[in-house]
PDB file of N, CA and C in Angstrom:
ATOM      1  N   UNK A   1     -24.732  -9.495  14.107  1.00  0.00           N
ATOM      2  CA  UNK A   1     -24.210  -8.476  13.211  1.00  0.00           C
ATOM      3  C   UNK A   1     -22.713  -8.299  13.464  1.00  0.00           C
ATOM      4  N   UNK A   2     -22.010  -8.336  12.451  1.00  0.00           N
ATOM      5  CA  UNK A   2     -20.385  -8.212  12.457  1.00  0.00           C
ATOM      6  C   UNK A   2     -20.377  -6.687  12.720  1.00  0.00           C
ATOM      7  N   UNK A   3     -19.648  -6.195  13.989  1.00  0.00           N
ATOM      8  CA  UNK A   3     -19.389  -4.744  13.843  1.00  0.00           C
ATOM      9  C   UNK A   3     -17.644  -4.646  13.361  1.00  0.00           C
ATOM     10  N   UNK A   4     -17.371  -3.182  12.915  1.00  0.00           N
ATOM     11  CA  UNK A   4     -15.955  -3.085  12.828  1.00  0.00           C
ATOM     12  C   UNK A   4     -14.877  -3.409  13.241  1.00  0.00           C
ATOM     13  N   UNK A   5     -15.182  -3.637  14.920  1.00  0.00           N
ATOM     14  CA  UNK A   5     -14.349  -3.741  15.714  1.00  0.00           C
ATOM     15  C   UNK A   5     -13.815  -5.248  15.208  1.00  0.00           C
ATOM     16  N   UNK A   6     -15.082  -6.007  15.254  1.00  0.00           N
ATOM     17  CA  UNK A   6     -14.786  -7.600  15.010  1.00  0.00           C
ATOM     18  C   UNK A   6     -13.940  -8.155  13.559  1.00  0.00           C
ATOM     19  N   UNK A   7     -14.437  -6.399  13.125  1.00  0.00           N
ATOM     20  CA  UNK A   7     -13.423  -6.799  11.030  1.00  0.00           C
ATOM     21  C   UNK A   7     -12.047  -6.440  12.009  1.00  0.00           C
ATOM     22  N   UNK A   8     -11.969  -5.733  12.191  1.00  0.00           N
ATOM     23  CA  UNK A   8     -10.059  -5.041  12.521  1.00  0.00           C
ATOM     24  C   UNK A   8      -9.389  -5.754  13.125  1.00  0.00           C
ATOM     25  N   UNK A   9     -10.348  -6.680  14.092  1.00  0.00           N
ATOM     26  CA  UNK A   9      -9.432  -8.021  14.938  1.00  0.00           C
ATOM     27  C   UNK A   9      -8.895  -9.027  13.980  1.00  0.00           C
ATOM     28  N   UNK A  10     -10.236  -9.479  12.960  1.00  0.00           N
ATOM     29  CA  UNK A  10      -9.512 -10.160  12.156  1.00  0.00           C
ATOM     30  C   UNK A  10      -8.680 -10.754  11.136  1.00  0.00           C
ATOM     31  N   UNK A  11      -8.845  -9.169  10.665  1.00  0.00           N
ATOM     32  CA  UNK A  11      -7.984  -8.977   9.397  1.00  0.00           C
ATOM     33  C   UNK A  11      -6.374  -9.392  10.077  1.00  0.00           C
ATOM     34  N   UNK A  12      -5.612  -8.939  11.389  1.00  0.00           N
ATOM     35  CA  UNK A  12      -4.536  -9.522  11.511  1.00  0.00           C
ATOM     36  C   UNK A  12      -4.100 -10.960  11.310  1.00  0.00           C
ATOM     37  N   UNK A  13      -5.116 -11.880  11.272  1.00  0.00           N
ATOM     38  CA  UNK A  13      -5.679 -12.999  11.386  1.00  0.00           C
ATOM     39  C   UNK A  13      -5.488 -13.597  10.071  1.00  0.00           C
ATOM     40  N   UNK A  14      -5.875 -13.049   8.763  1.00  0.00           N
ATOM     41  CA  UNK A  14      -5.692 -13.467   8.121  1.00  0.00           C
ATOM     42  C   UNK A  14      -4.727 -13.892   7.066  1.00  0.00           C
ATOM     43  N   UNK A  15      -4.502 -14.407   6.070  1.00  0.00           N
ATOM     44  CA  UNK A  15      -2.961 -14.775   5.286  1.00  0.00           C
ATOM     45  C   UNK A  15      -3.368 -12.848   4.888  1.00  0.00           C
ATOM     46  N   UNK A  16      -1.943 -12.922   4.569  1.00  0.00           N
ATOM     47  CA  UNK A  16      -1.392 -11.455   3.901  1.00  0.00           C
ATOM     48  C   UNK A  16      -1.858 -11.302   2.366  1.00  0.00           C
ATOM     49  N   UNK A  17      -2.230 -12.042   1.462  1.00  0.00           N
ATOM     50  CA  UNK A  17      -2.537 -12.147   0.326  1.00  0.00           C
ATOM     51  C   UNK A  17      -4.427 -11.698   0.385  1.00  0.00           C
ATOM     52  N   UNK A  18      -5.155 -12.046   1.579  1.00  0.00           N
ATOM     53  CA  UNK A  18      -6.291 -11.537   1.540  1.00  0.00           C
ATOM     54  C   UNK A  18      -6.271 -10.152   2.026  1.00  0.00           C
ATOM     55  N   UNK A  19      -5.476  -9.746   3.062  1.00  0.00           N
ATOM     56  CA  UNK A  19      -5.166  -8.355   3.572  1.00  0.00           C
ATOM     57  C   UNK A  19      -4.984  -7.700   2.687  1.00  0.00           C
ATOM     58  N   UNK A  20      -4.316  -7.677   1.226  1.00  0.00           N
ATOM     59  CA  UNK A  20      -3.672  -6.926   0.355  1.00  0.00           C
ATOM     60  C   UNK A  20      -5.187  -6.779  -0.467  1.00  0.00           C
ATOM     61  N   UNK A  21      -5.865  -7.945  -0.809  1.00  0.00           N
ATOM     62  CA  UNK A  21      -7.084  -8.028  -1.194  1.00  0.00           C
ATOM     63  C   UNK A  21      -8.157  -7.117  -0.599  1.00  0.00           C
ATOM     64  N   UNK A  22      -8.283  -7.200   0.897  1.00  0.00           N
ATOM     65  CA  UNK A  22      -8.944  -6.189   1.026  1.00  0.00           C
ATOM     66  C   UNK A  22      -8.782  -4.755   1.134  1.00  0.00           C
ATOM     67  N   UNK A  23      -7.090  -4.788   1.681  1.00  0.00           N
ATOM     68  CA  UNK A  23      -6.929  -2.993   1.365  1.00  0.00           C
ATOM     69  C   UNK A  23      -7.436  -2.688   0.339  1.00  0.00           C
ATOM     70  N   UNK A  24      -7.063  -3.523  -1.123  1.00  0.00           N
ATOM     71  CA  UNK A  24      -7.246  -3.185  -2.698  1.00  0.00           C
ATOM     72  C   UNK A  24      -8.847  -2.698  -2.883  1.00  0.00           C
ATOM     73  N   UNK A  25      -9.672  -3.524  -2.149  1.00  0.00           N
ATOM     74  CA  UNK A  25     -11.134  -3.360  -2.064  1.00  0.00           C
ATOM     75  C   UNK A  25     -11.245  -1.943  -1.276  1.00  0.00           C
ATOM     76  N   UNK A  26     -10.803  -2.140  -0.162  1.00  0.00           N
ATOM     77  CA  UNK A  26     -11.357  -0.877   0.660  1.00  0.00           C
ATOM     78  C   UNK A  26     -11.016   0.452  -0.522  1.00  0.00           C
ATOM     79  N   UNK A  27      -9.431   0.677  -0.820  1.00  0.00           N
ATOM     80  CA  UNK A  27      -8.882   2.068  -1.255  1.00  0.00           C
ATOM     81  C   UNK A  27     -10.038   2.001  -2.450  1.00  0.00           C
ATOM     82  N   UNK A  28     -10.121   1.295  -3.452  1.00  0.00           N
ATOM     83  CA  UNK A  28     -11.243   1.533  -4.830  1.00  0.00           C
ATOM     84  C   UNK A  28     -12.872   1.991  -4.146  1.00  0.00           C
ATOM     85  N   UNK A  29     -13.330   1.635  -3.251  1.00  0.00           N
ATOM     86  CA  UNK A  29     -14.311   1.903  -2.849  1.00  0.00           C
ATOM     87  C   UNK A  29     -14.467   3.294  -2.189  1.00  0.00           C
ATOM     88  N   UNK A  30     -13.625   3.649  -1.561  1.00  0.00           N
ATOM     89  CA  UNK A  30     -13.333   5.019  -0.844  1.00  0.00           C
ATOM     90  C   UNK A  30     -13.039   6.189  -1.889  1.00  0.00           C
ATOM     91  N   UNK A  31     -12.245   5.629  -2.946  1.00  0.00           N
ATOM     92  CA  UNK A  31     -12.101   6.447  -4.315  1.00  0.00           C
ATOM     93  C   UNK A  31     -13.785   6.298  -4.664  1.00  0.00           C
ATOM     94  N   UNK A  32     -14.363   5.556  -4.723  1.00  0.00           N
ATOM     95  CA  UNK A  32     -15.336   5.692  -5.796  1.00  0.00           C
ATOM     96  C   UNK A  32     -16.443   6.615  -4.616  1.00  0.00           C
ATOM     97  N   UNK A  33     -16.196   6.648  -3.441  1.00  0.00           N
ATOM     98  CA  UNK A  33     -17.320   7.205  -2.792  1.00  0.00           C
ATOM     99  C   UNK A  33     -17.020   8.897  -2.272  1.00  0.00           C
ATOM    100  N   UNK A  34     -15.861   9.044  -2.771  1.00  0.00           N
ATOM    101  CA  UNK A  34     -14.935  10.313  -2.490  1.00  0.00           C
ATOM    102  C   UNK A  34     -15.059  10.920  -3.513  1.00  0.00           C
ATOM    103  N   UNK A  35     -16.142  12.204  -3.632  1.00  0.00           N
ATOM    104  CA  UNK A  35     -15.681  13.131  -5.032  1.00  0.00           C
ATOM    105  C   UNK A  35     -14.518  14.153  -4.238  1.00  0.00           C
ATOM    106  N   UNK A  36     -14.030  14.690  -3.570  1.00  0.00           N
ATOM    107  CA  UNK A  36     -13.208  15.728  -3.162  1.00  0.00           C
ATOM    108  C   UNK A  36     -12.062  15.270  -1.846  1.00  0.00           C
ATOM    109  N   UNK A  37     -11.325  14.132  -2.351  1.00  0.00           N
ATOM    110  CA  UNK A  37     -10.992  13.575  -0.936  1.00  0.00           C
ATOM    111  C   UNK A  37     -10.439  14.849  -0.107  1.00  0.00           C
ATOM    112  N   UNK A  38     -10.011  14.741   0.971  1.00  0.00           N
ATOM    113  CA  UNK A  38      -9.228  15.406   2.608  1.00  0.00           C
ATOM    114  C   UNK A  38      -7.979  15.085   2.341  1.00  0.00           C
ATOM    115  N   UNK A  39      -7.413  15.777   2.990  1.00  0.00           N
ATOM    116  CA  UNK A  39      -5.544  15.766   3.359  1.00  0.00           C
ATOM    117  C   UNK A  39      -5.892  14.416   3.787  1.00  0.00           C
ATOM    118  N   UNK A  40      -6.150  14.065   4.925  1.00  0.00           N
ATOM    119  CA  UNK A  40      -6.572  12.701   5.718  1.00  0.00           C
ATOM    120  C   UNK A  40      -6.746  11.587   4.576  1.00  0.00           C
ATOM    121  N   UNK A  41      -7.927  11.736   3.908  1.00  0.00           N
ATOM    122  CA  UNK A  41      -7.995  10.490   3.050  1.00  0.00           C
ATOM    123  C   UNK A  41      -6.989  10.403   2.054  1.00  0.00           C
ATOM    124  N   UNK A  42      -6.476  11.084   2.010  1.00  0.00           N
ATOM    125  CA  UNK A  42      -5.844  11.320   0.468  1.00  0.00           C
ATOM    126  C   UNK A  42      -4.625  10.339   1.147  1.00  0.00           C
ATOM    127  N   UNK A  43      -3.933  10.860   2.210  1.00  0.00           N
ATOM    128  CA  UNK A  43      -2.655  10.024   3.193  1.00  0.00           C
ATOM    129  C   UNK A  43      -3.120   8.762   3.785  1.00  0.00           C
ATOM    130  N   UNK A  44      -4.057   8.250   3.680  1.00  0.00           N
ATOM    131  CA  UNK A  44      -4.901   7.026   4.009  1.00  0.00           C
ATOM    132  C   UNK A  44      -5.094   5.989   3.166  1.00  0.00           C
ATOM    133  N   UNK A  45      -5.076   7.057   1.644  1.00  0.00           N
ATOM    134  CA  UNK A  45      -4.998   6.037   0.590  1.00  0.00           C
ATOM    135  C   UNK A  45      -3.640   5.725  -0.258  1.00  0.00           C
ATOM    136  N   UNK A  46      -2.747   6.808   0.384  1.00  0.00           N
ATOM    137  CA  UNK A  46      -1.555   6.324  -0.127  1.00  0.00           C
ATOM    138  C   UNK A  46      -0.482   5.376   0.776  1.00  0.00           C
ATOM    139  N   UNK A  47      -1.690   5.242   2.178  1.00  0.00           N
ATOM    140  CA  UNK A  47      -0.253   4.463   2.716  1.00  0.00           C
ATOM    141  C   UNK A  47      -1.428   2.930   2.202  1.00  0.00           C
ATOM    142  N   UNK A  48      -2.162   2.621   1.735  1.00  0.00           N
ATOM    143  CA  UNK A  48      -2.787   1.569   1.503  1.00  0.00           C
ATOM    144  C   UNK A  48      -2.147   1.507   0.196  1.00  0.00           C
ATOM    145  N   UNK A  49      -1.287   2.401  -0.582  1.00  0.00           N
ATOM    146  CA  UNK A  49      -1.207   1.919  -2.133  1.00  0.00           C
ATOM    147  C   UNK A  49       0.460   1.681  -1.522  1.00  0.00           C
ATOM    148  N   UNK A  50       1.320   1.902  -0.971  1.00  0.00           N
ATOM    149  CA  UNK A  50       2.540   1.556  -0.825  1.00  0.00           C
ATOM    150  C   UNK A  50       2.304   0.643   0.201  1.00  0.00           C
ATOM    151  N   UNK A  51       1.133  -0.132   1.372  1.00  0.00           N
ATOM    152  CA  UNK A  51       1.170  -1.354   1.508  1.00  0.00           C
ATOM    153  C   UNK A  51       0.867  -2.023   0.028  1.00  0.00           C
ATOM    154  N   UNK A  52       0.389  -1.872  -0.700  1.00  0.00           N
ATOM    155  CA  UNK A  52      -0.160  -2.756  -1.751  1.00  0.00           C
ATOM    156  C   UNK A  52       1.657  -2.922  -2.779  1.00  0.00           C
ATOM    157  N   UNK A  53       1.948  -1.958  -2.602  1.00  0.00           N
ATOM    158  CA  UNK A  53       2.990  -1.970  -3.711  1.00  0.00           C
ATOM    159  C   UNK A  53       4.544  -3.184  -2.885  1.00  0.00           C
ATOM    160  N   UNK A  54       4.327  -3.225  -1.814  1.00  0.00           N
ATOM    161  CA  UNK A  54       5.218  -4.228  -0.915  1.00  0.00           C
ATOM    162  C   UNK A  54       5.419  -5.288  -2.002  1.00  0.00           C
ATOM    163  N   UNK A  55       4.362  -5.749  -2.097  1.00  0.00           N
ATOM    164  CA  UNK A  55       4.453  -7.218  -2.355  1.00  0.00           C
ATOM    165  C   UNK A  55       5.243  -7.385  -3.921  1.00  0.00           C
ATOM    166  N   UNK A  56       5.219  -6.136  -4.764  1.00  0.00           N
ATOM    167  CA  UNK A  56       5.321  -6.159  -5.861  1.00  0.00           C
ATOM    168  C   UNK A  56       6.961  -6.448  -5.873  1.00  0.00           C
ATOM    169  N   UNK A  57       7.433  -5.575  -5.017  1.00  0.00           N
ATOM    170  CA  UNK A  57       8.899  -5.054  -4.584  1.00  0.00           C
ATOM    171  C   UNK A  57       9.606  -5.762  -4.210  1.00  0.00           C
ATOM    172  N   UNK A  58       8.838  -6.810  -3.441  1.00  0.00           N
ATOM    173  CA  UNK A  58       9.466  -8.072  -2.364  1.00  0.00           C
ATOM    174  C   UNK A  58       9.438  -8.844  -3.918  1.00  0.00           C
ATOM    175  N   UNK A  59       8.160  -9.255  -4.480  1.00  0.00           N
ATOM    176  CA  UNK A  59       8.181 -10.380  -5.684  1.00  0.00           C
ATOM    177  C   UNK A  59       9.104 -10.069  -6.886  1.00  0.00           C
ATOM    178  N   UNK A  60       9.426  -8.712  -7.248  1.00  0.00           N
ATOM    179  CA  UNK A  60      10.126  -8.428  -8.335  1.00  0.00           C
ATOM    180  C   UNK A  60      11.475  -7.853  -8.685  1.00  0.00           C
ATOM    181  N   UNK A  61      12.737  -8.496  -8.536  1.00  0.00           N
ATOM    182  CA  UNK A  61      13.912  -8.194  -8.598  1.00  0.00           C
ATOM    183  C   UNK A  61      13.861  -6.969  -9.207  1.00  0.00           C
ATOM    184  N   UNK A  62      13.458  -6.514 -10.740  1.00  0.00           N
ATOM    185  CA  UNK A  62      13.653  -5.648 -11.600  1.00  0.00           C
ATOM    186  C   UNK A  62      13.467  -4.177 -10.585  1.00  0.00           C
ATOM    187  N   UNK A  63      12.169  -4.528  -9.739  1.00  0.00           N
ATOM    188  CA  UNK A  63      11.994  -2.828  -8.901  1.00  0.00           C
ATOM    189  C   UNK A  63      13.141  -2.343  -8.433  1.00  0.00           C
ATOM    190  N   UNK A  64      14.010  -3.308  -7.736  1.00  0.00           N
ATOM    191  CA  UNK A  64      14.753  -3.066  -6.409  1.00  0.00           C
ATOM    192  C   UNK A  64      16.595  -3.220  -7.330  1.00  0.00           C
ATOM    193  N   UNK A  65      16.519  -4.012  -8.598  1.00  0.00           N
ATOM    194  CA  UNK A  65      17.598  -3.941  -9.311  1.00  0.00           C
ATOM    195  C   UNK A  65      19.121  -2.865  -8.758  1.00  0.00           C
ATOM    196  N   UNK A  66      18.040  -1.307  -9.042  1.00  0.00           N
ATOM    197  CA  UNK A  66      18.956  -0.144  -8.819  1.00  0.00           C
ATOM    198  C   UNK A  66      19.321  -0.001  -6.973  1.00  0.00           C
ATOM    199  N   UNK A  67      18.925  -0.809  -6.485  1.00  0.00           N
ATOM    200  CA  UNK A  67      19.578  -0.845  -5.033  1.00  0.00           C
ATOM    201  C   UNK A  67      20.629  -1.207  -4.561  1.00  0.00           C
ATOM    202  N   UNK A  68      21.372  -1.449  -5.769  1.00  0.00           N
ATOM    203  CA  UNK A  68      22.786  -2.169  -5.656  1.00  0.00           C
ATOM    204  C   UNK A  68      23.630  -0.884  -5.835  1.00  0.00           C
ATOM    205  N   UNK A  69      23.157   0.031  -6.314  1.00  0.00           N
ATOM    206  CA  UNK A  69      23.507   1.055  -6.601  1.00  0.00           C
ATOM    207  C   UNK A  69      23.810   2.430  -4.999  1.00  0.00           C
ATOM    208  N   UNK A  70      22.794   1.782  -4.160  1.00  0.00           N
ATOM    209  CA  UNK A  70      22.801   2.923  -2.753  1.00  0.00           C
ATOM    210  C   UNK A  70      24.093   3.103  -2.096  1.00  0.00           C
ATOM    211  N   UNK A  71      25.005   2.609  -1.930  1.00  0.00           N
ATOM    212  CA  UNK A  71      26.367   2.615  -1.457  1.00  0.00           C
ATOM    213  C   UNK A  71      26.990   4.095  -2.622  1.00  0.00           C
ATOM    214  N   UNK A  72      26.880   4.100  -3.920  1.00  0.00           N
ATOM    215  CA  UNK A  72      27.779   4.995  -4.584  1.00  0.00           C
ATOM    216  C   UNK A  72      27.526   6.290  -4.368  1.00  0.00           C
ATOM    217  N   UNK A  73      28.620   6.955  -4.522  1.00  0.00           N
ATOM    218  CA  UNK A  73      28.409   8.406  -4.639  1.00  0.00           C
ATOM    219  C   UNK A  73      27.517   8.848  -5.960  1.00  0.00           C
ATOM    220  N   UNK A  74      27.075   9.688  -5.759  1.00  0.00           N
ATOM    221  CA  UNK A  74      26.103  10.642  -6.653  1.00  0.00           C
ATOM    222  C   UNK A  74      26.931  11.295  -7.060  1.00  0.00           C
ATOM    223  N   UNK A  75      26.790  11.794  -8.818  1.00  0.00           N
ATOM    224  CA  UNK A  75      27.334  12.909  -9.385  1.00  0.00           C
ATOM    225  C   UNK A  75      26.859  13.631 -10.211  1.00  0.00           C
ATOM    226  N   UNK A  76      26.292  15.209 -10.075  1.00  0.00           N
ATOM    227  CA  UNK A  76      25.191  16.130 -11.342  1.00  0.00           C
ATOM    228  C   UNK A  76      26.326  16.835 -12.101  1.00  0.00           C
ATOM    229  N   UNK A  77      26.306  16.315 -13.529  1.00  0.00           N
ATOM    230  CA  UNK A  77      26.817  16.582 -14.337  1.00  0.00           C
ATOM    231  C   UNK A  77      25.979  17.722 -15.137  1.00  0.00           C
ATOM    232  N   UNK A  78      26.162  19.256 -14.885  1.00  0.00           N
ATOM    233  CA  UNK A  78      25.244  19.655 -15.895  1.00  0.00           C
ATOM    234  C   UNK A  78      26.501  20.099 -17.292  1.00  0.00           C
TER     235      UNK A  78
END
């Protein structure tokens, strides 16, 4: 019998494209088994959706475009 311990060793183990795969699995499943999530789950599933969102960020110029922008001063024009 596979216990947990033996999943958590190997998930480091594996390519990063299945890791993202299974966070994606785990967070939908925890949503679907959660009618009222916790402070806890709720911060559990958002650091699994900003690991998930990495890859998007790393793959897609357009996200990160306005980062050329972090050096300028800010100005609120009302």
């Amino acid at each position: 019998m596979i216990t947990t311990i033996d999943i958590l060793q190997a998930i480091p183990k594996l390519p990063q494209e299945d890791c993202f795969r299974i966070a994606e699995t785990l967070l939908q499943t925890l949503q679907a088994q959660t009618a009222i999530p916790t402070r806890e789950q709720i911060n559990q599933q958002l650091q699994i959706a900003a690991l998930l969102a990495v890859e998007d960020y790393i793959n897609d110029p357009e996200l990160t475009a306005f980062t050329a922008l972090d050096g300028e001063d800010f100005y609120e024009y009302a």
